[in-house]
Protein backbone atom coordinates (compact mmCIF):
# COMPACT_ATOMS: atom_id res chain seq x y z
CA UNK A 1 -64.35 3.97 -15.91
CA UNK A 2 -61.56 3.16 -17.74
CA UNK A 3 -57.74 2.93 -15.99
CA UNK A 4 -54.47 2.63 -18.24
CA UNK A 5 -51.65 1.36 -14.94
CA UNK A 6 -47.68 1.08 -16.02
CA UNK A 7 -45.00 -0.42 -15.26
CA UNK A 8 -41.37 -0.39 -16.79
CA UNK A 9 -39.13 -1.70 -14.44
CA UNK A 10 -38.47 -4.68 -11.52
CA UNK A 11 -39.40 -2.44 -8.63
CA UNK A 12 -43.37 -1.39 -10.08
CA UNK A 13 -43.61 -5.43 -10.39
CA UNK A 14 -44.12 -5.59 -6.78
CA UNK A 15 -46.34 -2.55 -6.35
CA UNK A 16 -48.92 -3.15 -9.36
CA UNK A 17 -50.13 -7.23 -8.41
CA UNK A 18 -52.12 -5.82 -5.72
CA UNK A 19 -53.50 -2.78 -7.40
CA UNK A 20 -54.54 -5.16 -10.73
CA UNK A 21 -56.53 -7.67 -8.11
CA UNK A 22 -57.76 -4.63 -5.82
CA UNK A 23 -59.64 -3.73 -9.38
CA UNK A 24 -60.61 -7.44 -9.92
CA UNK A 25 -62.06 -7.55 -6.74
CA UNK A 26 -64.18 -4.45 -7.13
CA UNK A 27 -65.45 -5.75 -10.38
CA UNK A 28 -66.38 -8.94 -9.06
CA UNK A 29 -68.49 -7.05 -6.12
CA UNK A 30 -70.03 -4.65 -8.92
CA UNK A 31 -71.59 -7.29 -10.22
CA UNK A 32 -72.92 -9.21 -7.29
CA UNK A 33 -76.19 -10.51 -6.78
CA UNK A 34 -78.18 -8.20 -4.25
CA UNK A 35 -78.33 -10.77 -2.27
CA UNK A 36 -74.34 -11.98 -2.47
CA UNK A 37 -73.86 -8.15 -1.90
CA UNK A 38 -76.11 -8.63 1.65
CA UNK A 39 -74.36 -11.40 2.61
CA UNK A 40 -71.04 -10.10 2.48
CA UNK A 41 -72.07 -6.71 4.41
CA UNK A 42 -73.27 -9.19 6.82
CA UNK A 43 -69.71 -10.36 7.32
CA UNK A 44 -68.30 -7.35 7.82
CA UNK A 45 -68.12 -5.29 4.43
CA UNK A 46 -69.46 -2.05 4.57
CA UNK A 47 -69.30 -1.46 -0.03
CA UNK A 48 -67.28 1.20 0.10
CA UNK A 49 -65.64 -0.35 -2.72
CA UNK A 50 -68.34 -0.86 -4.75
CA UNK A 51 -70.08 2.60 -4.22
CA UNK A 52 -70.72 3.03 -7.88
CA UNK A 53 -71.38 -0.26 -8.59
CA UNK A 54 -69.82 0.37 -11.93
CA UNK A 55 -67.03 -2.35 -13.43
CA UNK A 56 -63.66 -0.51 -14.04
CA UNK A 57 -62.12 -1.36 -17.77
CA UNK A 58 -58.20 -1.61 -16.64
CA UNK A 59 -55.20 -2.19 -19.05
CA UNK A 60 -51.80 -2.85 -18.22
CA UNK A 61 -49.15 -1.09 -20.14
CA UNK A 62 -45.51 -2.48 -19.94
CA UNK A 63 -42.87 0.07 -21.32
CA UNK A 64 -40.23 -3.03 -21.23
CA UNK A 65 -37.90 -0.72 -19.36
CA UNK A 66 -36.50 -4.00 -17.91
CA UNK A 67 -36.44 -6.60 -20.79
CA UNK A 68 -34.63 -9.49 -19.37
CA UNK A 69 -36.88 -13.10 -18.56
CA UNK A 70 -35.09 -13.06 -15.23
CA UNK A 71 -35.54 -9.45 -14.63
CA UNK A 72 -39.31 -9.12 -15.68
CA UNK A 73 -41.14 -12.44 -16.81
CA UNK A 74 -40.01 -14.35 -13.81
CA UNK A 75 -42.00 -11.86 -11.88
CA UNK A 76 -45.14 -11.72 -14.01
CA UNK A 77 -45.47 -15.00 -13.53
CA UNK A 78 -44.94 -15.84 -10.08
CA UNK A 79 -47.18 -12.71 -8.56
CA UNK A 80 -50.29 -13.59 -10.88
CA UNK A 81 -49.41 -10.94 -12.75
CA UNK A 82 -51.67 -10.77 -16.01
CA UNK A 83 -49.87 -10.72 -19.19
CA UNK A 84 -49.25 -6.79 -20.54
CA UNK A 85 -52.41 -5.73 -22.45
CA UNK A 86 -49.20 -3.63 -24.66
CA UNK A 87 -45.91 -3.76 -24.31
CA UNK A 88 -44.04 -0.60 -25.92
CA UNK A 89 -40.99 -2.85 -25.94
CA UNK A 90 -38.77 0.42 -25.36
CA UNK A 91 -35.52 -1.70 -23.91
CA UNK A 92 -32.53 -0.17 -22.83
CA UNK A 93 -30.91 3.27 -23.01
CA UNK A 94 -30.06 6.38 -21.85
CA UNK A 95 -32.45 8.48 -19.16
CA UNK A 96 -33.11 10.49 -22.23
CA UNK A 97 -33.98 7.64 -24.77
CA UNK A 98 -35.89 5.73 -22.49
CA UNK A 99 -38.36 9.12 -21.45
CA UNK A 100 -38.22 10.05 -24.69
CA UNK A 101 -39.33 6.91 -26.49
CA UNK A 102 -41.64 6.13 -23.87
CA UNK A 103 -43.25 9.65 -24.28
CA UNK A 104 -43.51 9.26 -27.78
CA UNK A 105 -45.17 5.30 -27.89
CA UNK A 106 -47.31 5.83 -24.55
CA UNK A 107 -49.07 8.65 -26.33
CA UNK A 108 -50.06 6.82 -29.67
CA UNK A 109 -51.63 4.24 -26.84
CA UNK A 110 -53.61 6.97 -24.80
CA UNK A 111 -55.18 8.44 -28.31
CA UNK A 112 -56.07 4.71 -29.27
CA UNK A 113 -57.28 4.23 -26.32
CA UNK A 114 -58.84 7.46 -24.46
CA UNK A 115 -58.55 6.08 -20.77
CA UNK A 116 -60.45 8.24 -18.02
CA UNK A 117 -56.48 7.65 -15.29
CA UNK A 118 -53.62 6.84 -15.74
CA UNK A 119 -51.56 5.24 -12.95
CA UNK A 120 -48.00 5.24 -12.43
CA UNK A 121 -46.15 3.58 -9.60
CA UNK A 122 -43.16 4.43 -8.23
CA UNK A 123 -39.95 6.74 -9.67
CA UNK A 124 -38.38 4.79 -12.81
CA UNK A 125 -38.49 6.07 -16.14
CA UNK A 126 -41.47 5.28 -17.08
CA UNK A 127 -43.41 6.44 -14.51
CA UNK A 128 -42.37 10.13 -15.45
CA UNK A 129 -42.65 9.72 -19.00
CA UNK A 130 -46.06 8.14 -18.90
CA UNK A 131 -47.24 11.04 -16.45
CA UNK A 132 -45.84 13.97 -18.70
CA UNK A 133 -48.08 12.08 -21.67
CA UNK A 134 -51.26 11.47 -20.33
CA UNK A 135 -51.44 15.29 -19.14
CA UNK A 136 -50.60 16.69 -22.41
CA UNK A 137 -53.28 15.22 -23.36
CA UNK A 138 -55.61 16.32 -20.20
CA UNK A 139 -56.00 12.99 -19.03
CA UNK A 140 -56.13 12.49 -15.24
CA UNK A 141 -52.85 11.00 -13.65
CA UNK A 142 -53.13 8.94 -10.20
CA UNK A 143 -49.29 8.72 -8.54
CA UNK A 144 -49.16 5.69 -5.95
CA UNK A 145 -45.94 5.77 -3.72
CA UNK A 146 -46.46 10.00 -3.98
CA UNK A 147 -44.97 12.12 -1.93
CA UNK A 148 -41.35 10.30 -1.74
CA UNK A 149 -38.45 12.39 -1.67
CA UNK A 150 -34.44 11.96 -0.89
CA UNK A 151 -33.28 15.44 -1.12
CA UNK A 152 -30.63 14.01 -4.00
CA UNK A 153 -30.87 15.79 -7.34
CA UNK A 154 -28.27 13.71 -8.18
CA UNK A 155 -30.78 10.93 -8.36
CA UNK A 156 -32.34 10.60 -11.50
CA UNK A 157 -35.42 9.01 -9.82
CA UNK A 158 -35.78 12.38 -7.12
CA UNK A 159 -36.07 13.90 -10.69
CA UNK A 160 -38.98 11.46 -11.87
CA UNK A 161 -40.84 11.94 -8.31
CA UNK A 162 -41.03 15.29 -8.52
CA UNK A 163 -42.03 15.77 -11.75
CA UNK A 164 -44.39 12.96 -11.39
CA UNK A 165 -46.24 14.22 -8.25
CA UNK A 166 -46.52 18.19 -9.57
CA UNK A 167 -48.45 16.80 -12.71
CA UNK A 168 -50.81 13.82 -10.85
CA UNK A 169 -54.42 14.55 -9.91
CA UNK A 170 -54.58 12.34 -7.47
CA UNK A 171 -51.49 11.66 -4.55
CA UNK A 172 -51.35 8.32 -3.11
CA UNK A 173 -49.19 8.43 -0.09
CA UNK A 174 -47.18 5.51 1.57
CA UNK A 175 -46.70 7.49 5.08
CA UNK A 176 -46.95 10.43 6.59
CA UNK A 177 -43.87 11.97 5.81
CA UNK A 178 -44.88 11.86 2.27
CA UNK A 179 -47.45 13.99 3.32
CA UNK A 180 -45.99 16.43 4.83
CA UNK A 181 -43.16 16.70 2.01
CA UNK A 182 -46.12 17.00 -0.64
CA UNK A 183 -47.51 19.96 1.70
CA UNK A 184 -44.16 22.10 2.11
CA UNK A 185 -44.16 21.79 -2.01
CA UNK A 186 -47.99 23.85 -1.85
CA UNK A 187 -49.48 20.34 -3.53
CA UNK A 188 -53.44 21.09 -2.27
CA UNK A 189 -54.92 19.11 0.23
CA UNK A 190 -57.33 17.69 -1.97
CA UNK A 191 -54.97 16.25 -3.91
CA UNK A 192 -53.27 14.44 -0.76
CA UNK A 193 -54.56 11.05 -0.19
CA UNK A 194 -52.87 8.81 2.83
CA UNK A 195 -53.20 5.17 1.94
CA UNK A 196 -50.28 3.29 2.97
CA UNK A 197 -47.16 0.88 1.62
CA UNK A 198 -48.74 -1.48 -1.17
CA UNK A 199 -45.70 -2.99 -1.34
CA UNK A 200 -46.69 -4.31 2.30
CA UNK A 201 -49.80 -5.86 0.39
CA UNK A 202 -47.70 -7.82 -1.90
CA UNK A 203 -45.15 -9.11 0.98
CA UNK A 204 -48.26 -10.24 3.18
CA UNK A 205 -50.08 -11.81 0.54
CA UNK A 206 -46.80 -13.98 -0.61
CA UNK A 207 -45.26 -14.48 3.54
CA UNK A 208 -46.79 -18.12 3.70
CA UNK A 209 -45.69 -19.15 -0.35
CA UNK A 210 -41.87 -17.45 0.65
CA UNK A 211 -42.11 -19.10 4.03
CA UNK A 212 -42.03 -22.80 2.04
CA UNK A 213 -39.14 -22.38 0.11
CA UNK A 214 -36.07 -23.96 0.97
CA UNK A 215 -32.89 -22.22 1.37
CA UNK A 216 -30.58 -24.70 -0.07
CA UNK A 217 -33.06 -25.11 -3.55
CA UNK A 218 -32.42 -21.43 -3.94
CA UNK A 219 -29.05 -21.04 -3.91
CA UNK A 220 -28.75 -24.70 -5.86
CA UNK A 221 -31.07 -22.97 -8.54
CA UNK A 222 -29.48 -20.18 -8.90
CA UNK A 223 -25.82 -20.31 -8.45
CA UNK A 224 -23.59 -19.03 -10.89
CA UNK A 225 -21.02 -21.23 -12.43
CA UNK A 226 -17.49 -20.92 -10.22
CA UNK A 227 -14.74 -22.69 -9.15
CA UNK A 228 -16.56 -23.81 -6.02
CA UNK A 229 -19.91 -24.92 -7.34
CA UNK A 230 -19.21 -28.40 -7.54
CA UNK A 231 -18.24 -29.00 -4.17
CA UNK A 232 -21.37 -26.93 -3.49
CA UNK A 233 -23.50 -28.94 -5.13
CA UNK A 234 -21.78 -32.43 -3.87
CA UNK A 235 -21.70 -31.42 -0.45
CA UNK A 236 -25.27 -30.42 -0.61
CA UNK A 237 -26.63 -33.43 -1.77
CA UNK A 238 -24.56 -35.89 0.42
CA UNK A 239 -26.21 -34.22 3.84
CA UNK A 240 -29.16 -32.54 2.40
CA UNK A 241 -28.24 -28.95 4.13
CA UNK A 242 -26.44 -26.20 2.35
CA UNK A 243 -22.95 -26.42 3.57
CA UNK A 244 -22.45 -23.59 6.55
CA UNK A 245 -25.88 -21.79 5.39
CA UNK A 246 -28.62 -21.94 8.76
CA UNK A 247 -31.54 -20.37 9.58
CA UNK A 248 -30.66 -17.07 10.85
CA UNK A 249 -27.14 -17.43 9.73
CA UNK A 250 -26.21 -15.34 6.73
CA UNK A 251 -26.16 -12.25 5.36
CA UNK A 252 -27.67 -11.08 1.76
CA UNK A 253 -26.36 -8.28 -0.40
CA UNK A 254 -27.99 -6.34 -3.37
CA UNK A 255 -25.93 -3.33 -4.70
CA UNK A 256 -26.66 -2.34 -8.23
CA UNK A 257 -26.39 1.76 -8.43
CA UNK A 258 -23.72 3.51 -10.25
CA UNK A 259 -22.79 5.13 -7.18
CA UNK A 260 -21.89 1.90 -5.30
CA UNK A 261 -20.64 0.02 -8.32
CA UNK A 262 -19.71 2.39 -11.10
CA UNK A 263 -15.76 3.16 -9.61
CA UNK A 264 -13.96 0.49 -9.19
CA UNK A 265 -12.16 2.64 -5.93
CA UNK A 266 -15.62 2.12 -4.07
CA UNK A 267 -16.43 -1.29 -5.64
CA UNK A 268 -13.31 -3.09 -4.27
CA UNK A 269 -13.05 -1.95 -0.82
CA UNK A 270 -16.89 -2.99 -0.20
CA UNK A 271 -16.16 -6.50 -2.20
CA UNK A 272 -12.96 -6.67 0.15
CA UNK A 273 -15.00 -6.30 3.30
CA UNK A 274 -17.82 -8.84 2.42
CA UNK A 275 -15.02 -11.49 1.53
CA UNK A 276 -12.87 -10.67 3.82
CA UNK A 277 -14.66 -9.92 6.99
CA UNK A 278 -18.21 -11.02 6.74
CA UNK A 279 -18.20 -14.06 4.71
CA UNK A 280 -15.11 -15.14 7.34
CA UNK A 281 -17.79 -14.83 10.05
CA UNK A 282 -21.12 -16.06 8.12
CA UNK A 283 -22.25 -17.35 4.34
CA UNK A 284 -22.96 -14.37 2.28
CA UNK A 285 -25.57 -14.95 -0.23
CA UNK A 286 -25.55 -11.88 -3.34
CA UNK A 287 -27.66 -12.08 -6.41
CA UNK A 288 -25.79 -9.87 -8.49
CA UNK A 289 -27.49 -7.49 -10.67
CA UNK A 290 -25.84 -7.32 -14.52
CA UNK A 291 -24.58 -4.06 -13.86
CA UNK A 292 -22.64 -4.72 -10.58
CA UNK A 293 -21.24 -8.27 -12.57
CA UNK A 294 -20.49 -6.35 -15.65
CA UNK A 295 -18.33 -3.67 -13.35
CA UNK A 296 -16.48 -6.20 -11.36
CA UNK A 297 -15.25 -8.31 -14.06
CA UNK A 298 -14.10 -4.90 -16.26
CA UNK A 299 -12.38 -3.77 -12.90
CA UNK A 300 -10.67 -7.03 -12.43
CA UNK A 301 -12.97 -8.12 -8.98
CA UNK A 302 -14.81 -11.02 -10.66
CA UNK A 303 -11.92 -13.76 -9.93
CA UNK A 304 -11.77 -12.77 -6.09
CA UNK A 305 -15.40 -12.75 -5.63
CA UNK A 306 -15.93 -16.18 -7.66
CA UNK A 307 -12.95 -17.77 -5.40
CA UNK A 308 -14.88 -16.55 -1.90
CA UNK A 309 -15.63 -19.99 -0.29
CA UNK A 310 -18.00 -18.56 1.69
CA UNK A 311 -19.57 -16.13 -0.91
CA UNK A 312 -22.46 -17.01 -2.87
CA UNK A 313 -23.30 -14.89 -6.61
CA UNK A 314 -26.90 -16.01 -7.56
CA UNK A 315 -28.54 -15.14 -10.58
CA UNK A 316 -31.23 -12.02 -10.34
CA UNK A 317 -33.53 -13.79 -8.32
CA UNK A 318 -37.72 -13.61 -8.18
CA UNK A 319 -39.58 -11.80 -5.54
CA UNK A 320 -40.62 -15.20 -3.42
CA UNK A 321 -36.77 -16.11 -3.31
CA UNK A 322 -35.79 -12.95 -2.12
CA UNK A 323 -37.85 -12.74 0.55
CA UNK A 324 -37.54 -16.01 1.77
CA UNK A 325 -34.02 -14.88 2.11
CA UNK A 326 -34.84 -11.96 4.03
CA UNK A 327 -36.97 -13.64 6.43
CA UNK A 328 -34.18 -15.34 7.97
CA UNK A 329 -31.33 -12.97 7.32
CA UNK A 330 -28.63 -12.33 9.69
CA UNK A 331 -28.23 -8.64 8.26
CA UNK A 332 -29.24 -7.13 5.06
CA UNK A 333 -26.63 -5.07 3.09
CA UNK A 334 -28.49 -3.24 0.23
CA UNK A 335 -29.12 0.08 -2.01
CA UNK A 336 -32.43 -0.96 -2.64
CA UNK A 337 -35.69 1.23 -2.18
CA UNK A 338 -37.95 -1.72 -1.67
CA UNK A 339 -35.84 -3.85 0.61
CA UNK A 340 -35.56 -1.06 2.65
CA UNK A 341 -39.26 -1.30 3.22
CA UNK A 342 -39.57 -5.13 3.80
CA UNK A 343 -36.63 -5.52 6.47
CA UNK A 344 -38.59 -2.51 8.53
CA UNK A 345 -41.51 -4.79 8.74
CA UNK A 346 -40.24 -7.71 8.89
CA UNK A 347 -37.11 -7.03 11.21
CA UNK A 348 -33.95 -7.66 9.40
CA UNK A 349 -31.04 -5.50 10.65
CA UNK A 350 -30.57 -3.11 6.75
CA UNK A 351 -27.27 -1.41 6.09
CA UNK A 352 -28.02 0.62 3.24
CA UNK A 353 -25.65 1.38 1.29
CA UNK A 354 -26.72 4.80 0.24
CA UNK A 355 -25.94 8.43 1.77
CA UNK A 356 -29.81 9.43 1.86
CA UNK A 357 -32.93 7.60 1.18
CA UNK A 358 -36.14 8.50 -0.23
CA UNK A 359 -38.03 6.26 2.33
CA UNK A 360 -36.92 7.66 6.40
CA UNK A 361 -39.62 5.85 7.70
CA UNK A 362 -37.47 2.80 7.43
CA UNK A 363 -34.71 4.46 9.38
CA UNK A 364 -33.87 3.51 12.75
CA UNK A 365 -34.96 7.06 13.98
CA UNK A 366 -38.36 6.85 12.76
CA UNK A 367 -39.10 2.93 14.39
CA UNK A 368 -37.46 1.25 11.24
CA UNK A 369 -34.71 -1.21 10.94
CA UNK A 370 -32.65 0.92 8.53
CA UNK A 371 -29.04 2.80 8.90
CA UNK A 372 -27.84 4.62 6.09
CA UNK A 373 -24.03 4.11 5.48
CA UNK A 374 -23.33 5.07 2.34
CA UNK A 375 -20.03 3.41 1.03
CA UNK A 376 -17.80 4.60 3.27
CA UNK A 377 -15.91 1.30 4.44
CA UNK A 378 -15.07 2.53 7.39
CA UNK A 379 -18.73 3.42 8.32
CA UNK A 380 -20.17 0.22 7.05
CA UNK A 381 -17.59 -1.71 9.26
CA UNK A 382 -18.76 0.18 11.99
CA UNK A 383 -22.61 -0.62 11.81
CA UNK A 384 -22.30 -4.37 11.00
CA UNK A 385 -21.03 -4.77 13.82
CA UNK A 386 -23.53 -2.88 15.93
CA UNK A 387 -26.17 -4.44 13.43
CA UNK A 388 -25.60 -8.06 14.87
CA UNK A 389 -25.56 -7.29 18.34
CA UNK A 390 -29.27 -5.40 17.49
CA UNK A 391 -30.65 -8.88 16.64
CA UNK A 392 -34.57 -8.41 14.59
CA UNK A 393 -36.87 -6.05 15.57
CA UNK A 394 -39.91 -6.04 12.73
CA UNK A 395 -41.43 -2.60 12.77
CA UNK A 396 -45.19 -1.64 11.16
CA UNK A 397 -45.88 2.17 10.42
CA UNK A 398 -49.58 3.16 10.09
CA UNK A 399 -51.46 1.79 7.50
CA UNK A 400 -48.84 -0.87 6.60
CA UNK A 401 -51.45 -3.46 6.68
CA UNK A 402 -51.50 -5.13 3.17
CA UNK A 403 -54.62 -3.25 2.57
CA UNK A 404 -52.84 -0.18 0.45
CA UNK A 405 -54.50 -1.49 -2.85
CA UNK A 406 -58.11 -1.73 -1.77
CA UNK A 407 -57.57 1.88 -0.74
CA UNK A 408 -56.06 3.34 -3.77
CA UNK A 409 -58.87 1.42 -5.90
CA UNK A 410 -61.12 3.37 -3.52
CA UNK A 411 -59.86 6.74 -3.83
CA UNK A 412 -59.43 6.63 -7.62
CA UNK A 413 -63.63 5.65 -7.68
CA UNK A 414 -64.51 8.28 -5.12
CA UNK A 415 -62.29 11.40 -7.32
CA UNK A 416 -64.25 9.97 -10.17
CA UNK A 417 -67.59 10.12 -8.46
CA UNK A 418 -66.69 13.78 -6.99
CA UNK A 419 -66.24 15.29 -10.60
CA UNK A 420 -69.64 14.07 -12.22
């Protein structure tokens, strides 16, 4: 069998590592010794995953959606990420240019190629672009993180689920409310396949390499330049402790949507309540994305959050940084998908910063950590403050067992078999 997997952009980092070694590890049990194979259902393995005993060919496709080193290579690297087998290269654009060239370059791949799947992951660009390819050209399309949905068709990524999930073969959920969305939309049952978060898989495979990383090196080794780095850095290595920044004492912020950062009359008053109110109570640690710098210093913000004494603008950051810092968070303030999903399981009170979500199982009425706020200031004042009396409360809906991959792997083998 042959599998063609894509990624484009930051967030399908996360969610392919564990797919590419759930497909190493089948490969490796496909060609086991009969008596390796005995062994291991000895201890416990029952080879479901190798019931074909057949090696999958797999090649990773990179549409270069995100192009940066710190955005994309950073991650590669530190989640054992192989290199891209091709890398379309496609860069920046509109939503338009980016499906568009995508559509165009992916195809000339799947003709050279002639894969048996395709799998996309997630909602960005290219996972819509790649899925409206391979089924022109009747090849089968396997969706993992199916079944999403936010109600916003505002969103250019509700846009990319739907599409995506009405044209896969195969419907990898991450929860049960993913199933029942893909039901009300008539999507067969056959198609519907329950398999869990594989983000989860990638957060408990890295816990113990986050847990070792030092607070202080991160913010040292990724500071941006500003008037108070100096003082930063002297203070930090006279007493060997980031000045003000504990365990448990701090708060992180991520904002990089046009909807939080693209007016400068919503930008300001939620810059004005993280210097003004929350870094007064507790360090405030924000690796800034380029779009949220690039709007603050054309609205005139970038002074007042440099000159925050008690405000901290890192770099983009890698996946083992970030979640070191959301281990330990005080309160997470974010309009992130993904981060959504870690501070459920791991406990960290969220404020997101968005009017809906795409993922309610996060919410605080479903078990989660999460409360949506949007960016009204008045309603985000509101919640931090009930968020730190709250304290951590880590949260693990079914199947969010860092097993997702080996699943997936699974189900994509077993369709295969079915159609023989």
């Amino acid at each position: 069998m042959k599998i063609i997997s894509v990624v484009g952009a930051r967030p399908n980092f996360m969610k392919i590592a564990p797919f590419i070694k759930a497909i190493q590890d089948v490969n490796t049990a496909s060609v086991s010794s009969p008596e390796e194979k005995q062994e291991s259902m000895a201890n416990g393995d029952t080879g479901e995953q190798t019931t074909s005993d057949k090696t999958i060919e797999h090649l990773l496709v990179h549409t270069g959606q995100h192009y940066d080193d710190r955005m994309s290579r950073s991650f590669f690297e530190s989640l054992g990420i192989p290199d891209a087998d091709i890398n379309l290269g496609i860069g920046s654009g509109s939503h338009a240019e980016q499906v568009g060239n995508t559509m165009i370059a992916f195809e000339k791949v799947l003709i050279e190629e002639k894969p048996d799947w395709v799998v996309v992951v997630g909602d960005v660009n290219a996972t819509l672009a790649c899925s409206v390819s391979a089924k022109k050209l009747n090849i089968r399309v396997c969706h993992i993180e199916a079944g999403l949905r936010s109600g916003d068709m505002a969103m250019p990524e509700e846009i990319n689920r739907l599409v995506t999930d009405r044209l896969s073969d195969l419907l990898l959920t991450p929860d049960t409310l993913s199933n029942e969305n893909l039901r009300r939309e008539g999507v067969p049952e056959n198609k519907i396949r329950f398999v869990g978060n594989i983000m989860i898989d990638t957060l408990e495979a890295n816990r113990e390499k986050a847990k070792k990383l030092d607070i202080a090196d991160i913010i040292k080794n990724n500071l941006l330049d500003s008037g108070h780095v100096q003082d930063f850095i002297s203070a930090s290595k006279e007493t060997g402790a980031i000045p003000a920044v504990r365990e448990g004492n701090y708060a992180v912020v991520t904002m990089h949507r046009p909807s939080n950062v693209d007016q400068k009359e919503i930008l300001e008053p939620i810059l004005n309540f993280l210097t003004e109110e929350v870094a007064a109570t507790m360090p405030v640690i924000w690796p800034i994305h380029p779009r949220t710098k690039k709007m603050l210093q054309s609205f005139g913000l970038w002074d007042k959050a440099m000159s925050c004494k008690n405000l901290f603008l890192l770099y983009p950051i890698g996946y083992h940084e970030m979640l070191r810092l959301n281990m330990s968070a005080t309160i997470m303030l974010t309009d992130s998908g993904g981060l959504q999903e870690e501070c459920c399981v791991l406990g960290t009170p969220c404020l997101t910063l968005r009017w809906n979500t795409e993922r309610p199982v996060t919410l605080k009425e479903h078990g989660g950590a999460s409360v949506l706020v949007g960016n009204n200031i008045l309603r985000i004042k509101e919640e931090y403050r009930t968020a730190l009396k709250a304290g951590r409360i880590p949260q693990r809906p079914e199947m969010w067992d860092g097993q997702t991959a080996r699943r997936c792997v699974k189900e994509i083998i077993n369709y295969q078999e079915t159609i023989l």
